[in-house]
N, C-alpha and C. Protein backbone atom coordinates (compact mmCIF):
# COMPACT_ATOMS: atom_id res chain seq x y z
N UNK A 1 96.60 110.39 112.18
CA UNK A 1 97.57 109.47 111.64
C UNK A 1 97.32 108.09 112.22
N UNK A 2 97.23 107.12 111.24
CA UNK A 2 97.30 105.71 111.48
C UNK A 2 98.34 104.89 111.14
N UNK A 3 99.11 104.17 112.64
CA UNK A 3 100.26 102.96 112.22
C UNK A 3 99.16 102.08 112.47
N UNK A 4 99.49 101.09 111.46
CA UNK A 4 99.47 99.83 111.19
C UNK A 4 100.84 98.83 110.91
N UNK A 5 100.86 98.17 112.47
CA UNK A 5 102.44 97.14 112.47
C UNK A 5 102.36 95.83 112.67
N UNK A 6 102.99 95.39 111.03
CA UNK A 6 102.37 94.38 111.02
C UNK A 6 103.80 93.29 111.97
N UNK A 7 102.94 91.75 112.59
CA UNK A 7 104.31 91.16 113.16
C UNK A 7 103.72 89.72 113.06
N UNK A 8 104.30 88.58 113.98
CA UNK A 8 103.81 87.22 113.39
C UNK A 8 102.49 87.09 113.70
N UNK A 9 101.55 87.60 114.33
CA UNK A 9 100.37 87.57 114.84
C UNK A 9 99.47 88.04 114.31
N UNK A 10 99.94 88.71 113.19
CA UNK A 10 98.48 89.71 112.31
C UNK A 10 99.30 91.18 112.38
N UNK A 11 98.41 92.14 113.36
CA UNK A 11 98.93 93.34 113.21
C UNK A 11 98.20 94.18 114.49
N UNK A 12 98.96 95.00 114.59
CA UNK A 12 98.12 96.22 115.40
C UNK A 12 97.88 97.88 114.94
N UNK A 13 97.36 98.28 115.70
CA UNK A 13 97.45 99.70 115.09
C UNK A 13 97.28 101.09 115.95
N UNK A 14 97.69 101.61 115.85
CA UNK A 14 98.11 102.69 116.59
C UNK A 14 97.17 104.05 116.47
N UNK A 15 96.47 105.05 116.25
CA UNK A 15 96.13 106.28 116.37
C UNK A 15 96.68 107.08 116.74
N UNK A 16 96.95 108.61 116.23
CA UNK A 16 97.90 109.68 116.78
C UNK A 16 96.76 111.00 116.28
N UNK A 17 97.06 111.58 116.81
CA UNK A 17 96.36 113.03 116.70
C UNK A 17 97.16 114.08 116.15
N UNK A 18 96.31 114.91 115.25
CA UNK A 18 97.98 116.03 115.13
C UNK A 18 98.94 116.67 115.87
N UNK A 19 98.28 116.81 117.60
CA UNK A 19 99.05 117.53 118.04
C UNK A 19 100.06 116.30 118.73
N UNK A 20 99.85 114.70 118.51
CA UNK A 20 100.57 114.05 118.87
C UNK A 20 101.62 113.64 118.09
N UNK A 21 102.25 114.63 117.33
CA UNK A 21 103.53 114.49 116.24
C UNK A 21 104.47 114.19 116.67
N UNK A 22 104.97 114.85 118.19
CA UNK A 22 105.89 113.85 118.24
C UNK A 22 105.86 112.60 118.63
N UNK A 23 105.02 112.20 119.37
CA UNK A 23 105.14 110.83 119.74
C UNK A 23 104.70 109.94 118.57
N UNK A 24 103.91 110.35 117.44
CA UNK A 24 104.01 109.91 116.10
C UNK A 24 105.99 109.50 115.54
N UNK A 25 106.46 110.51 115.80
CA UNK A 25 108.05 110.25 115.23
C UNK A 25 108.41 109.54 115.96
N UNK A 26 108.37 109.92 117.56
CA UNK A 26 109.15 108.70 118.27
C UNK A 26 108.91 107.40 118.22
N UNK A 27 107.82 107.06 117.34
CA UNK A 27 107.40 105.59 117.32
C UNK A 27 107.96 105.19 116.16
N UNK A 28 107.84 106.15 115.19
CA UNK A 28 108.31 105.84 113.87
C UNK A 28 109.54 105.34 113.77
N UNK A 29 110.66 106.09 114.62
CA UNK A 29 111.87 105.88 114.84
C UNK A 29 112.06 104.96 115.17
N UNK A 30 111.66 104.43 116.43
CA UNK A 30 111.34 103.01 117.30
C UNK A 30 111.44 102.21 116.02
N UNK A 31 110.57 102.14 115.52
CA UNK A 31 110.18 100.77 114.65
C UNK A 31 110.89 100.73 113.75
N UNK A 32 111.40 101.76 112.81
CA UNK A 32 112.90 101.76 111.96
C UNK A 32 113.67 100.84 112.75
N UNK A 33 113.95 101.51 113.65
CA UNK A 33 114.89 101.08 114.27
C UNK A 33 115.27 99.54 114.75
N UNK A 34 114.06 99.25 114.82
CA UNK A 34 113.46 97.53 114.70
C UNK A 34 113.90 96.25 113.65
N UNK A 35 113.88 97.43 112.67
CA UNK A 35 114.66 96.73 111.32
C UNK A 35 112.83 96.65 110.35
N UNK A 36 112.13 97.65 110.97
CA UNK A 36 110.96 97.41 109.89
C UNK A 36 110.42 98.63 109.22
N UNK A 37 110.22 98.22 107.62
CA UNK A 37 110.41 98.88 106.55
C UNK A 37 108.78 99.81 106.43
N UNK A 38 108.50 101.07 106.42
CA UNK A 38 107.55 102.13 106.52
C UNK A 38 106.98 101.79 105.24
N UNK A 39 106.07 102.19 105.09
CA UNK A 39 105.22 102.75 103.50
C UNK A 39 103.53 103.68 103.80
N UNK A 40 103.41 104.41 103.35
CA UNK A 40 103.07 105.74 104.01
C UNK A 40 102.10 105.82 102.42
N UNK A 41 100.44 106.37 102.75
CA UNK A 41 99.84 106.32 101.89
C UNK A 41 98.53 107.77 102.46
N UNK A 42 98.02 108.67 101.68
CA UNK A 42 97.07 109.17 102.25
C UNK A 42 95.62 108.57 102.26
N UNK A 43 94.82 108.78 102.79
CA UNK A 43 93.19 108.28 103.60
C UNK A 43 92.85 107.99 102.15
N UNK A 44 92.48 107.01 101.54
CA UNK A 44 91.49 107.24 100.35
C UNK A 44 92.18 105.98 98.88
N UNK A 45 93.84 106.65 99.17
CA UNK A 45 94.53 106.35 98.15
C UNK A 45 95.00 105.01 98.14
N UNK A 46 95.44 103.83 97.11
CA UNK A 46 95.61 102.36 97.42
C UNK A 46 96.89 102.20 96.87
N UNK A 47 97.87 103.24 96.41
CA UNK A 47 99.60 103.22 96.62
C UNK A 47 100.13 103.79 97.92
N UNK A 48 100.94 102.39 98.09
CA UNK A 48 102.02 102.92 99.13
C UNK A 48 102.85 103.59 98.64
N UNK A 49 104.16 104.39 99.50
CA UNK A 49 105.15 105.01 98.88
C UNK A 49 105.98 104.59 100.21
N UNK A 50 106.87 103.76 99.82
CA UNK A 50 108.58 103.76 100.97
C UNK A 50 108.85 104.60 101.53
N UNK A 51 108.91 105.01 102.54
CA UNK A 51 109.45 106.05 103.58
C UNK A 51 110.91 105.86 104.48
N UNK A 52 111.38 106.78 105.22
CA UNK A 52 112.35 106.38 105.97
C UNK A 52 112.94 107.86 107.03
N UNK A 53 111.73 108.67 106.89
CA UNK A 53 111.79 110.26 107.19
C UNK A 53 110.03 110.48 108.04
N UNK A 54 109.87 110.62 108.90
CA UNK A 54 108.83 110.74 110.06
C UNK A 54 108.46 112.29 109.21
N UNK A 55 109.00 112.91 108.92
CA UNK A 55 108.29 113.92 108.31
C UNK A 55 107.64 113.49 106.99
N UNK A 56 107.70 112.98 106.51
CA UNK A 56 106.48 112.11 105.38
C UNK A 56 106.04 111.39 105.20
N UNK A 57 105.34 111.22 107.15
CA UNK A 57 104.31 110.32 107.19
C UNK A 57 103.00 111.21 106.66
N UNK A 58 101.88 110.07 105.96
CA UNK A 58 100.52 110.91 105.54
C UNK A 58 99.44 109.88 106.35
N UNK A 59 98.56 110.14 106.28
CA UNK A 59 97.58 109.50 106.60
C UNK A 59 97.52 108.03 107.12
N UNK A 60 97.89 107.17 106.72
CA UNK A 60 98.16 105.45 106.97
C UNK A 60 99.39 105.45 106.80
N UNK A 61 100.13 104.78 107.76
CA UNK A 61 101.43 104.24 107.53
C UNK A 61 101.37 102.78 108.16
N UNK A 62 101.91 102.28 106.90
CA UNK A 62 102.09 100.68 107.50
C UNK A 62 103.33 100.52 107.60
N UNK A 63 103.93 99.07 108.89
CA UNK A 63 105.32 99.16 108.87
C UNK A 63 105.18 97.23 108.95
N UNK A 64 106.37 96.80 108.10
CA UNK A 64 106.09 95.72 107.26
C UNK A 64 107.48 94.77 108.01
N UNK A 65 107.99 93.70 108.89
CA UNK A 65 109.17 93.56 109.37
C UNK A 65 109.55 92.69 108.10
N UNK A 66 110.98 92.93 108.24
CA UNK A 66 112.40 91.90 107.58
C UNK A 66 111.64 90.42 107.11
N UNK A 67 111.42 89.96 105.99
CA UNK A 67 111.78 88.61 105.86
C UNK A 67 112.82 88.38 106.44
N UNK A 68 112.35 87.03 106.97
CA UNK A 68 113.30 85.90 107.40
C UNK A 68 113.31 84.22 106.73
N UNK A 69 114.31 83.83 106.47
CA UNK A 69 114.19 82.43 105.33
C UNK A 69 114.55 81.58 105.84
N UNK A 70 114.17 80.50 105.77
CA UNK A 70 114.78 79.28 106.59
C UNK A 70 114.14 78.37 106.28
């Protein structure tokens, strides 16, 4: 599993292993929790799909923060 989080600087990215599921969720959560919006795609494929459930993360997950306007 790959996060990709994006913030004002570009982005970073994360690696997880399968047997690292949970610390896959606990990050996931984290970053919800952040106020930033998931979209979850498998290895290959070029649609995202909205997420908001650590159990349907697939392959790439990108996490995208809040516009802000001013």
């Amino acid at each position: 599993m790959k996060f990709s989080i994006m913030d004002t600087t570009g982005h970073s990215t994360v690696e997880f292993t399968d047997e690292q599921k949970a610390e896959a969720d606990a990050k996931f959560r984290a970053l919800i929790g952040e106020g930033k919006t998931a979209a979850t795609r498998k290895a290959g494929e070029t649609d995202y799909k909205v997420i908001k459930d650590p159990a349907k993360i697939e392959d790439e997950t990108l996490f995208v923060p809040q516009l802000r306007g001013g």
